[in-house]
N, C-alpha and C. Protein backbone atom coordinates (compact mmCIF):
# COMPACT_ATOMS: atom_id res chain seq x y z
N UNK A 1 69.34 -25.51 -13.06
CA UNK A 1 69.12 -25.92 -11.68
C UNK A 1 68.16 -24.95 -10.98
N UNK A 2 68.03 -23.41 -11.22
CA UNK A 2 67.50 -22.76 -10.75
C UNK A 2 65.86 -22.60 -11.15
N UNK A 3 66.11 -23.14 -12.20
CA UNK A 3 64.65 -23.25 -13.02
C UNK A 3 63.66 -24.31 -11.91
N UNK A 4 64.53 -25.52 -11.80
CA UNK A 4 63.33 -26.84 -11.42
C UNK A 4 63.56 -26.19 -10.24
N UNK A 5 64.38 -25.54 -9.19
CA UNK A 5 63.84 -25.14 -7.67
C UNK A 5 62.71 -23.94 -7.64
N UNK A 6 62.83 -23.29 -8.88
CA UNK A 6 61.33 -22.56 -8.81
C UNK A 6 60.95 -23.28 -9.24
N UNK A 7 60.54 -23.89 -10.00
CA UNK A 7 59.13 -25.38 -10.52
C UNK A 7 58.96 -26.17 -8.71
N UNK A 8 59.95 -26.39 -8.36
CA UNK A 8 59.51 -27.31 -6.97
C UNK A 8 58.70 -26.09 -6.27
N UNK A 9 59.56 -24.91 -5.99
CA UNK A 9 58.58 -23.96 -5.03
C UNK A 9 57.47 -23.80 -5.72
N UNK A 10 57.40 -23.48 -7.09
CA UNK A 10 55.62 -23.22 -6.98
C UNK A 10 54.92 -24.48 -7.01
N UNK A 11 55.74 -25.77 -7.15
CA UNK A 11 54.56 -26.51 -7.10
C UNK A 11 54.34 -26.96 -5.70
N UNK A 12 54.73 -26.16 -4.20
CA UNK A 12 53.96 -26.56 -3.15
C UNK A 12 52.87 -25.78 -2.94
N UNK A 13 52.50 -24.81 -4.15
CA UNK A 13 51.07 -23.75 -3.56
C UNK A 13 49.77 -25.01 -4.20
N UNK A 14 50.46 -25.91 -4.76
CA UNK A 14 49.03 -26.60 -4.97
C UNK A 14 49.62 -27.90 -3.48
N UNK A 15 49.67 -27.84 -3.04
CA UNK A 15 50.02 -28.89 -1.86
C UNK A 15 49.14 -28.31 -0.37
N UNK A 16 48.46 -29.34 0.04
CA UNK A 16 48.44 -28.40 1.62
C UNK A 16 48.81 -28.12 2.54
N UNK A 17 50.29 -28.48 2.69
CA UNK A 17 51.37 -28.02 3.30
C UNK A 17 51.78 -26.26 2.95
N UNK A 18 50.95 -25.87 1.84
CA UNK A 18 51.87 -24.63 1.55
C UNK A 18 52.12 -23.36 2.16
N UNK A 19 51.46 -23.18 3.59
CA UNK A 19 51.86 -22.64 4.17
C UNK A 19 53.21 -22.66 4.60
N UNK A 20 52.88 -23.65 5.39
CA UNK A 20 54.06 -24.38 5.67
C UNK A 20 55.51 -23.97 4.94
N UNK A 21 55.37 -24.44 4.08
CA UNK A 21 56.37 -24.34 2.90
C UNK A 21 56.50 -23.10 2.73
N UNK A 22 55.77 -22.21 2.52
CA UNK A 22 56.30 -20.72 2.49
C UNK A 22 56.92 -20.21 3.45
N UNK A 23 56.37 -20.43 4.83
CA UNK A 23 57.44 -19.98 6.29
C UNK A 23 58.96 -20.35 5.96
N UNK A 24 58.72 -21.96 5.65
CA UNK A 24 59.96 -22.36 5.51
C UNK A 24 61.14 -21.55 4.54
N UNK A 25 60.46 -21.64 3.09
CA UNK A 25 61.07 -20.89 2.32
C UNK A 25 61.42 -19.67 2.64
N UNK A 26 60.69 -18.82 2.91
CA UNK A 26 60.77 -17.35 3.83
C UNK A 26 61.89 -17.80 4.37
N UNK A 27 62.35 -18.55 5.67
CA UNK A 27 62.88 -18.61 6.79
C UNK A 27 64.43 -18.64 6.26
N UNK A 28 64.64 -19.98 5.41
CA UNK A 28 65.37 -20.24 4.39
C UNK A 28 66.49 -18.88 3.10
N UNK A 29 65.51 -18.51 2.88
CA UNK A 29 65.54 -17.43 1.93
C UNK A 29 66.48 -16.46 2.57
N UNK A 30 66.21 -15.87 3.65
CA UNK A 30 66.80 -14.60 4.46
C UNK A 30 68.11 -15.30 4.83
N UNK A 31 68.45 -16.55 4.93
CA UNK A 31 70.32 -17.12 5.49
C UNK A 31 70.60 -17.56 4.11
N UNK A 32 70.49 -18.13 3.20
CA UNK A 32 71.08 -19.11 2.43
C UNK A 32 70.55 -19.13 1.38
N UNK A 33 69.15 -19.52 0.93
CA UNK A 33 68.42 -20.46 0.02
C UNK A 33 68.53 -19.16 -1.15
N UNK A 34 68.73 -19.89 -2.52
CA UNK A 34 68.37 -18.57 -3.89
C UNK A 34 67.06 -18.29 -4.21
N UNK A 35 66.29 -18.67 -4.23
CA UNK A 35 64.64 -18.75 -4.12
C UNK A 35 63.90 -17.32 -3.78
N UNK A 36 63.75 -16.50 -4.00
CA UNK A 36 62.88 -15.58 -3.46
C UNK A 36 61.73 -16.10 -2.88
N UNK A 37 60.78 -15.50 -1.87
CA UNK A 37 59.70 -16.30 -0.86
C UNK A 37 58.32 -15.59 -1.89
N UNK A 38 58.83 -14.72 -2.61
CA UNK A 38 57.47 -14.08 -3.73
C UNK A 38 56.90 -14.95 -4.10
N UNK A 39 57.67 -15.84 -4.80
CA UNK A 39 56.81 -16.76 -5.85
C UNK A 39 56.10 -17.47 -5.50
N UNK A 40 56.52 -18.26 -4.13
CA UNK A 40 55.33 -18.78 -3.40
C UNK A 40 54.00 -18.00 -2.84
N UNK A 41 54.80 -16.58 -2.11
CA UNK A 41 53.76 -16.06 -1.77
C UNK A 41 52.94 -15.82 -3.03
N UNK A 42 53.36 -15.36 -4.03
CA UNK A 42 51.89 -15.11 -4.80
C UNK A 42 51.42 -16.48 -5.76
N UNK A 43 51.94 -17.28 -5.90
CA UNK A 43 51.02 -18.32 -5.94
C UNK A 43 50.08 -18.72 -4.91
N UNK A 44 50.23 -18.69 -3.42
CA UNK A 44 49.59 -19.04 -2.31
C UNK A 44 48.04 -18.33 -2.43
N UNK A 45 49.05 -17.22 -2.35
CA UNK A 45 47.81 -15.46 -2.34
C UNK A 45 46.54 -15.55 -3.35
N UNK A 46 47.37 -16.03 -5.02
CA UNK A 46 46.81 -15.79 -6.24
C UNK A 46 45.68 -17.18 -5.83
N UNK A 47 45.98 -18.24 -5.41
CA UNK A 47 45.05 -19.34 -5.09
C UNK A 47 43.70 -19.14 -4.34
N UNK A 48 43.91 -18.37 -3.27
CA UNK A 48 43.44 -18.29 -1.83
C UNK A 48 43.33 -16.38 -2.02
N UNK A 49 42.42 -15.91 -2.45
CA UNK A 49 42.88 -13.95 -2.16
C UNK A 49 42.80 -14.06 -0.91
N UNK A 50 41.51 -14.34 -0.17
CA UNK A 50 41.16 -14.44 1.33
C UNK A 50 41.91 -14.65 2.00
N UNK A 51 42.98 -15.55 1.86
CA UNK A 51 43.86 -15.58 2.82
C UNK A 51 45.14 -14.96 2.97
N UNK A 52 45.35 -13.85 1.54
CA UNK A 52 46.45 -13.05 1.07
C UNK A 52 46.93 -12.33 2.50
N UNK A 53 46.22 -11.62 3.14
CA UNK A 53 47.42 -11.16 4.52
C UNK A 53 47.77 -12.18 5.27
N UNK A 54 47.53 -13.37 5.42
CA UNK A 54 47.74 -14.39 6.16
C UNK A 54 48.83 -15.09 5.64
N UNK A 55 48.88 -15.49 4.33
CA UNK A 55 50.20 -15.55 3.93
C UNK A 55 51.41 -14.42 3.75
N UNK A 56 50.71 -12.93 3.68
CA UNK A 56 51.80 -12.21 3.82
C UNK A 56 52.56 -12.10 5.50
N UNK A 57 51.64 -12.11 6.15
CA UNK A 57 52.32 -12.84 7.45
C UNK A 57 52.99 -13.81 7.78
N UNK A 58 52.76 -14.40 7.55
CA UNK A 58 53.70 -15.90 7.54
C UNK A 58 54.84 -15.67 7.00
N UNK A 59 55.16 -15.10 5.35
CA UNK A 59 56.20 -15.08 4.99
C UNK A 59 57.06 -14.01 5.67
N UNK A 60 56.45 -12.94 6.14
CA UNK A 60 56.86 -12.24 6.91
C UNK A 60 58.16 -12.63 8.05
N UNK A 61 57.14 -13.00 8.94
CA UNK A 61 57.22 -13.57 9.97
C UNK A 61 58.63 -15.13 9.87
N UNK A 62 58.69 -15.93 8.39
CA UNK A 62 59.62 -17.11 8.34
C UNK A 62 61.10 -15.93 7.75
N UNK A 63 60.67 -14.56 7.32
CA UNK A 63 62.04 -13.68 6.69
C UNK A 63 62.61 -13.42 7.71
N UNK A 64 61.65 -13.22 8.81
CA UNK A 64 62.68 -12.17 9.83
C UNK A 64 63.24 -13.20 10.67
N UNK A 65 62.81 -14.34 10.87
CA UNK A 65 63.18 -15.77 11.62
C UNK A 65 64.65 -15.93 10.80
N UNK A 66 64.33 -15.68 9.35
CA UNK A 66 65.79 -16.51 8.89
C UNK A 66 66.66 -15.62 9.12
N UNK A 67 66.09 -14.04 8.76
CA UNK A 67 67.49 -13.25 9.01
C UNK A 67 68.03 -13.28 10.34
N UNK A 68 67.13 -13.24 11.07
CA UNK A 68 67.93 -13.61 12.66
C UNK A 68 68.95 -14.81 12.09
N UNK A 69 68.88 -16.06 11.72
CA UNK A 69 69.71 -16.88 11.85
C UNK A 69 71.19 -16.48 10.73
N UNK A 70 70.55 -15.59 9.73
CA UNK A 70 71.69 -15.18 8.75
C UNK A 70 72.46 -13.83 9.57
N UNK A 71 71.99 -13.58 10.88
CA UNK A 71 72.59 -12.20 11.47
C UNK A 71 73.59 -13.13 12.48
N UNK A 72 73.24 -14.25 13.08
CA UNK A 72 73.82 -15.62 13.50
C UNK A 72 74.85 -15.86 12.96
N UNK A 73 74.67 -16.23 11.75
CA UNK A 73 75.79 -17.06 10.90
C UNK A 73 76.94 -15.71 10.94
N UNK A 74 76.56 -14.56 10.63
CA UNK A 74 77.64 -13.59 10.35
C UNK A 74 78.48 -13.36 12.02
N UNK A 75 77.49 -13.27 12.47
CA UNK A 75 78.22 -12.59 13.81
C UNK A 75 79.16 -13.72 14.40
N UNK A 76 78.68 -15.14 14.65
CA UNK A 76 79.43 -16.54 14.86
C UNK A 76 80.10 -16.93 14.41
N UNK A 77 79.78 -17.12 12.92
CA UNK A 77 79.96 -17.88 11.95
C UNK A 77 80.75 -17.65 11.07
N UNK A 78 81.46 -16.60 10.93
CA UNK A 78 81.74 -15.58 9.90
C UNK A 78 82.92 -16.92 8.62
N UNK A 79 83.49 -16.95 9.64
CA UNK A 79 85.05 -17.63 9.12
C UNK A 79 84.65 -18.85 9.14
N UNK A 80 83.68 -19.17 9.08
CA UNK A 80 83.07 -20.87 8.89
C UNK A 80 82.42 -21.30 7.62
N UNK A 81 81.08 -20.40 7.79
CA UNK A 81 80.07 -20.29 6.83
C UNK A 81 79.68 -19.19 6.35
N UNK A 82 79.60 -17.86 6.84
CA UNK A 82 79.93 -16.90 6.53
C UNK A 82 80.02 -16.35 5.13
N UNK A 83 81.65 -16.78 5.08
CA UNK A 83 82.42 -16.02 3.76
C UNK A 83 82.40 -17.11 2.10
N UNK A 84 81.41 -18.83 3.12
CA UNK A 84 81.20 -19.30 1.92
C UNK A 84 79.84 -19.35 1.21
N UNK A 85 79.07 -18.65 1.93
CA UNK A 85 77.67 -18.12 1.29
C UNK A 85 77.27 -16.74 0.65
N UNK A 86 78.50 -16.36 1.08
CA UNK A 86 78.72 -14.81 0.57
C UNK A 86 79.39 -15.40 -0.87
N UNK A 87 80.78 -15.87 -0.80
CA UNK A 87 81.55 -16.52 -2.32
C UNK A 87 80.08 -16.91 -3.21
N UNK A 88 79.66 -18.20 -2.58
CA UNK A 88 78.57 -18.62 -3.51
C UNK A 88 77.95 -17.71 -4.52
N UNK A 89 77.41 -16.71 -3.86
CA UNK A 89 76.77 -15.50 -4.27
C UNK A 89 77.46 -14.35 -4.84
N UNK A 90 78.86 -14.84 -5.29
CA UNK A 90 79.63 -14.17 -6.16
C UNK A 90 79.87 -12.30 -5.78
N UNK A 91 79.54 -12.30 -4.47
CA UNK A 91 79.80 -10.88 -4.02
C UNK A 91 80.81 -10.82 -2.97
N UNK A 92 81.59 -11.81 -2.97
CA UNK A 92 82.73 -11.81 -1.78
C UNK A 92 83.68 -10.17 -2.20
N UNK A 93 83.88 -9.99 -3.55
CA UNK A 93 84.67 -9.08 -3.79
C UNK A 93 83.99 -7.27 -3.21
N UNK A 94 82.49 -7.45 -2.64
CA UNK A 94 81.93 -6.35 -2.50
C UNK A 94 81.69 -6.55 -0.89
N UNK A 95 82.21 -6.98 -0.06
CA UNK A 95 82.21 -7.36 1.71
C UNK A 95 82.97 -6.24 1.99
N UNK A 96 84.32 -5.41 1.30
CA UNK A 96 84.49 -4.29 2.03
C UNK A 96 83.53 -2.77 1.95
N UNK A 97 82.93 -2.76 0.22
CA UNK A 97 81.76 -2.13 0.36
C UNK A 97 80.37 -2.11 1.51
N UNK A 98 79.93 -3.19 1.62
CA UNK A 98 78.82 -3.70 1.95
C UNK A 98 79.18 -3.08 3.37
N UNK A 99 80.56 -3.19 4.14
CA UNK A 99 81.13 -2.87 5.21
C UNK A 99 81.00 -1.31 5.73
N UNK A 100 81.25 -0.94 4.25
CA UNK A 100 81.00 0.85 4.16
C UNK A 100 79.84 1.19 4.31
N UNK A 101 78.85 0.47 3.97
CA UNK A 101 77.35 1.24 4.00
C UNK A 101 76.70 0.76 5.51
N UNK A 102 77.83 -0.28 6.33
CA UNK A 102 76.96 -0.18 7.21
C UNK A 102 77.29 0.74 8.04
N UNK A 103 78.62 0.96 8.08
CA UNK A 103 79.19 2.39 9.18
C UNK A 103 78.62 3.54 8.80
N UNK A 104 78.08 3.50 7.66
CA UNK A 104 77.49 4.81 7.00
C UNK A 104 75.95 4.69 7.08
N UNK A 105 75.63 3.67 7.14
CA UNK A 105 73.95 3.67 6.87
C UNK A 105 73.39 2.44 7.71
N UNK A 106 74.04 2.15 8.55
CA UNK A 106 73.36 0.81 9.56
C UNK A 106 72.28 0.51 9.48
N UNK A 107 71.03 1.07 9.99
CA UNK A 107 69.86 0.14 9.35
C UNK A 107 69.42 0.32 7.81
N UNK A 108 69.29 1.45 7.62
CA UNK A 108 68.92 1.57 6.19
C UNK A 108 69.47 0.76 5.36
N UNK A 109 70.45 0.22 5.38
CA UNK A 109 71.33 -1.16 4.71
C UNK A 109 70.13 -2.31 4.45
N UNK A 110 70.18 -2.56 5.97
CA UNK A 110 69.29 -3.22 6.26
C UNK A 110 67.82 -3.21 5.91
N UNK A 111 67.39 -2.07 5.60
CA UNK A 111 65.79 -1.78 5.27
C UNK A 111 65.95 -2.11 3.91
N UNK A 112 67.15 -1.32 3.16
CA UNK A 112 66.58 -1.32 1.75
C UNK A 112 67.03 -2.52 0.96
N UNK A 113 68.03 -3.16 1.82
CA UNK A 113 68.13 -4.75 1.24
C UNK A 113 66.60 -5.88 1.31
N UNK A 114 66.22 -5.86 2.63
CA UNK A 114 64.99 -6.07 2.79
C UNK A 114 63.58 -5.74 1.68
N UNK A 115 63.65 -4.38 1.48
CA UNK A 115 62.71 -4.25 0.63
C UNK A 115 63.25 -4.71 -0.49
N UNK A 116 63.92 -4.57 -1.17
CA UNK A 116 64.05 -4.57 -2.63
C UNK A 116 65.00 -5.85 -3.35
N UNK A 117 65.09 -6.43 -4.60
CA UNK A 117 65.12 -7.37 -4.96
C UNK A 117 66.81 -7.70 -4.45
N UNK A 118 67.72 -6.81 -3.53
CA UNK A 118 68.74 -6.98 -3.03
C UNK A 118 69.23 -8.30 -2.58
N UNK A 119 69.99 -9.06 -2.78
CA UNK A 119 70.07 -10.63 -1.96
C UNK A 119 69.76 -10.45 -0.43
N UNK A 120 68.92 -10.35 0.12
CA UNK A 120 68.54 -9.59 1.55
C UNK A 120 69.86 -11.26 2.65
N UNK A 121 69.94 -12.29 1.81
CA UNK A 121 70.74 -12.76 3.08
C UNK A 121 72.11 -12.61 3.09
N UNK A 122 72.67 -11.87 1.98
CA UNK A 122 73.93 -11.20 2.04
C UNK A 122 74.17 -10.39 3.12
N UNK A 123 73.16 -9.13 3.05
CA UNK A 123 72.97 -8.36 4.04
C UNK A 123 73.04 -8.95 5.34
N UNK A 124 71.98 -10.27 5.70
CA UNK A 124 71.73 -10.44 7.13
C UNK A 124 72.82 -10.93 7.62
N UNK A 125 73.90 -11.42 6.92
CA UNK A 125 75.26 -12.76 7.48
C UNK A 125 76.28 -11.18 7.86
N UNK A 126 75.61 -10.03 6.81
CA UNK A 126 76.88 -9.05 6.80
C UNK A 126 76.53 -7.72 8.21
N UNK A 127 75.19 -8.30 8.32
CA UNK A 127 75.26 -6.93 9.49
C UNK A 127 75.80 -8.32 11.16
N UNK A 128 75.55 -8.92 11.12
CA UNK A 128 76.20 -9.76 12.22
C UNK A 128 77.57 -9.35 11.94
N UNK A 129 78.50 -10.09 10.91
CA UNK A 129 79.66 -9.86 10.67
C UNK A 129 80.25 -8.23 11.10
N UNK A 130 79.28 -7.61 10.36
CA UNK A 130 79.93 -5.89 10.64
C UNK A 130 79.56 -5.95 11.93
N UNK A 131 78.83 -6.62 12.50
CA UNK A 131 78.19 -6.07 14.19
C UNK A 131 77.35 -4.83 14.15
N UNK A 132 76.58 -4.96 13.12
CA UNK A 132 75.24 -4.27 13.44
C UNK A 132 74.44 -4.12 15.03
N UNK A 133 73.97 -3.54 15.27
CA UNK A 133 73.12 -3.79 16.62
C UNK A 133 71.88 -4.33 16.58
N UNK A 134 71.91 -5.11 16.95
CA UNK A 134 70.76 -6.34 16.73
C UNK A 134 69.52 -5.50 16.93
N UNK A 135 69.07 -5.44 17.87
CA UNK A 135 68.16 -4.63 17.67
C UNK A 135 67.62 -3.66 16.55
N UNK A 136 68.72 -3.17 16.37
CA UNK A 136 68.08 -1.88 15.08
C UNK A 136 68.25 -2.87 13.85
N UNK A 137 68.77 -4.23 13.84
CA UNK A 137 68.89 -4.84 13.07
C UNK A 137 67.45 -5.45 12.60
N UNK A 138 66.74 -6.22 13.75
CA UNK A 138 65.62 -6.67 13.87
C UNK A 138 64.46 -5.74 13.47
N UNK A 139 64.27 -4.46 14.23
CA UNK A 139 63.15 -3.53 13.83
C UNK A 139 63.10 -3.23 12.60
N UNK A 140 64.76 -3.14 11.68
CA UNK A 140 64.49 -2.81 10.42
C UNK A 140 64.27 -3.79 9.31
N UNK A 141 64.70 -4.99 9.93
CA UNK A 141 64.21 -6.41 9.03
C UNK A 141 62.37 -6.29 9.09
N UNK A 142 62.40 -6.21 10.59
CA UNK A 142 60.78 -6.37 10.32
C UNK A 142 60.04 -5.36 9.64
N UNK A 143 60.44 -4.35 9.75
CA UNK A 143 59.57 -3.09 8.83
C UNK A 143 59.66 -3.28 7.19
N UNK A 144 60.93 -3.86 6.81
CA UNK A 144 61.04 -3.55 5.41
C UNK A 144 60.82 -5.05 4.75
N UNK A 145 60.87 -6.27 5.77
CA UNK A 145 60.28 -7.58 5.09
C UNK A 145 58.94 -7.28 5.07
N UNK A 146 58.02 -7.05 6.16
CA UNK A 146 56.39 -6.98 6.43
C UNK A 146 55.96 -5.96 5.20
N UNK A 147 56.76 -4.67 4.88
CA UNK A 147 56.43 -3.87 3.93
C UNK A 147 56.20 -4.63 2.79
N UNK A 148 57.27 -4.91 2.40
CA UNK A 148 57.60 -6.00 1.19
C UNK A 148 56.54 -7.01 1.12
N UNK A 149 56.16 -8.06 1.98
CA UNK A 149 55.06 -9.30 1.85
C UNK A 149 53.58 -8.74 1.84
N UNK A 150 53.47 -7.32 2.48
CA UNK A 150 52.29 -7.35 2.87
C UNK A 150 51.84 -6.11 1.61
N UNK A 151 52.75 -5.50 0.67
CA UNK A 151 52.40 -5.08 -0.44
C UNK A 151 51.72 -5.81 -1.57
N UNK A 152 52.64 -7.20 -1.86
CA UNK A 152 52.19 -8.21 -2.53
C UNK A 152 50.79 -9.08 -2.40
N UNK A 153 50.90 -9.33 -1.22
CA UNK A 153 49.75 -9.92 -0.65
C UNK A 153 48.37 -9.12 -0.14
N UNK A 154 48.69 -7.84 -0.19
CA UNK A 154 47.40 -6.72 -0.08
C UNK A 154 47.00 -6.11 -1.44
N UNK A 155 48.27 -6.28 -2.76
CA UNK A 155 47.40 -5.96 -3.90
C UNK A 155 46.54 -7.44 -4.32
N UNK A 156 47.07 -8.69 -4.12
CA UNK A 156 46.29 -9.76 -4.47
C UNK A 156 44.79 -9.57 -3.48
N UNK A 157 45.01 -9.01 -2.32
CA UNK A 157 43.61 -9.54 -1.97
C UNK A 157 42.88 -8.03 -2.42
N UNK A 158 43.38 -7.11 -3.13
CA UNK A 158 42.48 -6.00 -2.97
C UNK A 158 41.67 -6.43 -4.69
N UNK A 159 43.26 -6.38 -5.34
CA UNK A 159 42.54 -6.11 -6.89
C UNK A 159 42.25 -8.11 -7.46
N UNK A 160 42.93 -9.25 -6.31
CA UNK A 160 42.67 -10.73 -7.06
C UNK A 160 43.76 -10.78 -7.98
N UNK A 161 43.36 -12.36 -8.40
CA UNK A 161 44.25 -12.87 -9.15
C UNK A 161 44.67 -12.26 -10.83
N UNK A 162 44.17 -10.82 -10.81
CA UNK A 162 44.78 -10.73 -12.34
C UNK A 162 45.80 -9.52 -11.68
N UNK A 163 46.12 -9.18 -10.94
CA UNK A 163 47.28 -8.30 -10.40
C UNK A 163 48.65 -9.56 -10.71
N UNK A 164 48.60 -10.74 -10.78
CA UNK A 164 50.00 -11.46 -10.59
C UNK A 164 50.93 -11.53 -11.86
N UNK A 165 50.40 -11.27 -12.93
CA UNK A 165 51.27 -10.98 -13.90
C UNK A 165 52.07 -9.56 -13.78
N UNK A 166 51.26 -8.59 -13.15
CA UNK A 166 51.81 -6.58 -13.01
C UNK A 166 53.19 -7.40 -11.99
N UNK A 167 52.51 -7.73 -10.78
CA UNK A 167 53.66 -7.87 -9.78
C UNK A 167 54.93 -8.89 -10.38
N UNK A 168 54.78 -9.97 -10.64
CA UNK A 168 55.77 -10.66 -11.57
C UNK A 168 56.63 -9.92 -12.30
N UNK A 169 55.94 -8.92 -13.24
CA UNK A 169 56.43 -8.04 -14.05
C UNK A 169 57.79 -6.94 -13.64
N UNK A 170 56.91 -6.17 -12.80
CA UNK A 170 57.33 -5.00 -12.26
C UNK A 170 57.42 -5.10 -11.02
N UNK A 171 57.85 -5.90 -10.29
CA UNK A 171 58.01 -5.90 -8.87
C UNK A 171 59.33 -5.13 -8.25
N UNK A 172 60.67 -5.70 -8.97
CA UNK A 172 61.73 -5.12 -8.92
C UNK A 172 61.73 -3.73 -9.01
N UNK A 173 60.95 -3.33 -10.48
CA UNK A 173 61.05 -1.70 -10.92
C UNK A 173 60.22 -0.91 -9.14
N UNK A 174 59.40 -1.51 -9.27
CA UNK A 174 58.33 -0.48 -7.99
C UNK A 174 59.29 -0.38 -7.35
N UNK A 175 59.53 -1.80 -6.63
CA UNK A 175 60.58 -2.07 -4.63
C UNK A 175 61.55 -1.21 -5.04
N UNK A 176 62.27 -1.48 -6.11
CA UNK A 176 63.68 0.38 -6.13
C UNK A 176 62.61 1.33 -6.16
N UNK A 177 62.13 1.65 -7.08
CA UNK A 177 61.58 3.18 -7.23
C UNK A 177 60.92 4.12 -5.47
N UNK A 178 60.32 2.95 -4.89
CA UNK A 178 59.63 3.08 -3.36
C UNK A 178 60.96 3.14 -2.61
N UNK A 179 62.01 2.43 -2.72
CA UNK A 179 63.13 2.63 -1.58
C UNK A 179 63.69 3.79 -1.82
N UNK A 180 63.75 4.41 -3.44
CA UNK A 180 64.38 5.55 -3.88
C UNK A 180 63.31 6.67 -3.02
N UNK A 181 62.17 6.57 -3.09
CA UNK A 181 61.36 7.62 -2.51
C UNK A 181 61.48 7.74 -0.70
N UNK A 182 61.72 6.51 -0.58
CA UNK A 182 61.63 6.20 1.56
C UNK A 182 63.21 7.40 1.75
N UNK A 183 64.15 6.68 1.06
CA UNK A 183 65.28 7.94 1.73
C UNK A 183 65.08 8.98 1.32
N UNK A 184 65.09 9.46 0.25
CA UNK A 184 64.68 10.38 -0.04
C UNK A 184 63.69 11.37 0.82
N UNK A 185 62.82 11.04 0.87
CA UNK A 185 61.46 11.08 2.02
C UNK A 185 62.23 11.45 3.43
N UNK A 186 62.96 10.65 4.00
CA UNK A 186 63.71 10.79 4.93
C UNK A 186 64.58 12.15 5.04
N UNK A 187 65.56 11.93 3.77
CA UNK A 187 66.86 12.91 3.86
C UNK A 187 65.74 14.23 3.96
N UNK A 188 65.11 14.61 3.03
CA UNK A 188 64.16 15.58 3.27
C UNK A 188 63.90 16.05 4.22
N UNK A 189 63.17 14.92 5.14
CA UNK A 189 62.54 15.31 6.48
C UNK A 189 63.42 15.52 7.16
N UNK A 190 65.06 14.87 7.23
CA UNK A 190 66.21 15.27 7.90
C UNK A 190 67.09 16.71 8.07
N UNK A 191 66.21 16.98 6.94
CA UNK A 191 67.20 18.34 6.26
C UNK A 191 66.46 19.68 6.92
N UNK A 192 64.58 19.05 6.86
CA UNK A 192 63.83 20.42 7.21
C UNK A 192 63.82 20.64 8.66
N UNK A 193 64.13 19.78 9.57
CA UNK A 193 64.11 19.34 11.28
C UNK A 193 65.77 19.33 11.33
């Protein structure tokens, strides 16, 4: 099943709706949908280099739209829809963890789910639910989705379409290895100030 919904998503980068379709997916992606918004974006990107920050915007821009609505579902929603999109995703048994890192790490939760191949709409249903503060919720969705789209979509337009096999490849390995360096980077700078 998961196979033909990536076959449907990449086959809207040959459609001219596919902008379109990527916001959506983006938007989608951050509450609910299993789909990562990559695959579109770099089919879009790999089609079009020229227009590679333009789609990294967009997808941008449809992640942080959905996580607002997945920060929605948690904070509203919890005991509705909530705890059955979390089950789906077979991590219901890790909601008192997930709980721990936010009293302990509130946005950074949030950043490094965002960046990295983390189910980022687990996160968004769970910082509503925990009652994250929206705000620091939002600034850190947007920093670590825009990071995320606009990496992908700035190596396609720098190096073109033979970068999409590296990123396919190694996308996961980099997004940890870079989040391992951001705290890190941080605790550092925390430690010398």
């Amino acid at each position: 099943m998961l196979k033909k919904m990536y076959d449907w998503v990449l086959g809207w980068a040959q459609r001219p709706g596919g902008a379109w379709a990527l916001f959506l997916l983006s938007f989608c992606e951050s509450s609910f949908f299993p789909i990562p918004p990559d695959v579109l974006l770099i089919a879009l990107a790999v089609g079009a280099p020229q227009k590679a920050w333009r789609f990294a915007f967009i997808c941008s821009a449809g992640s942080l739209f959905g996580g607002c609505v997945g920060y929605l579902i948690g904070w509203q929603f919890m005991a509705v829809a909530g705890n059955a999109i979390i089950e789906f995703y077979g991590v219901a048994d890790k909601a008192d963890y997930i709980a721990s890192l936010y009293q302990q790490w509130d946005a950074w939760a949030v950043g490094i789910a965002g960046f990295t191949p983390l189910p980022y709409k687990v996160f968004t249903i769970s910082a509503g639910a925990f009652g994250v503060s929206f705000p620091i919720f939002f600034i850190s969705s947007a920093v670590s989705r825009s990071l995320r789209f606009f990496l992908v979509g700035g190596l396609i337009a720098f190096f073109g379409p033979g970068i999409q096999q590296f990123i396919e490849r190694y996308f996961n390995l980099l997004a940890t290895a870079f989040s391992i360096l951001l705290v890190v980077g941080f605790v550092v700078i925390g430690y010398l100030f």
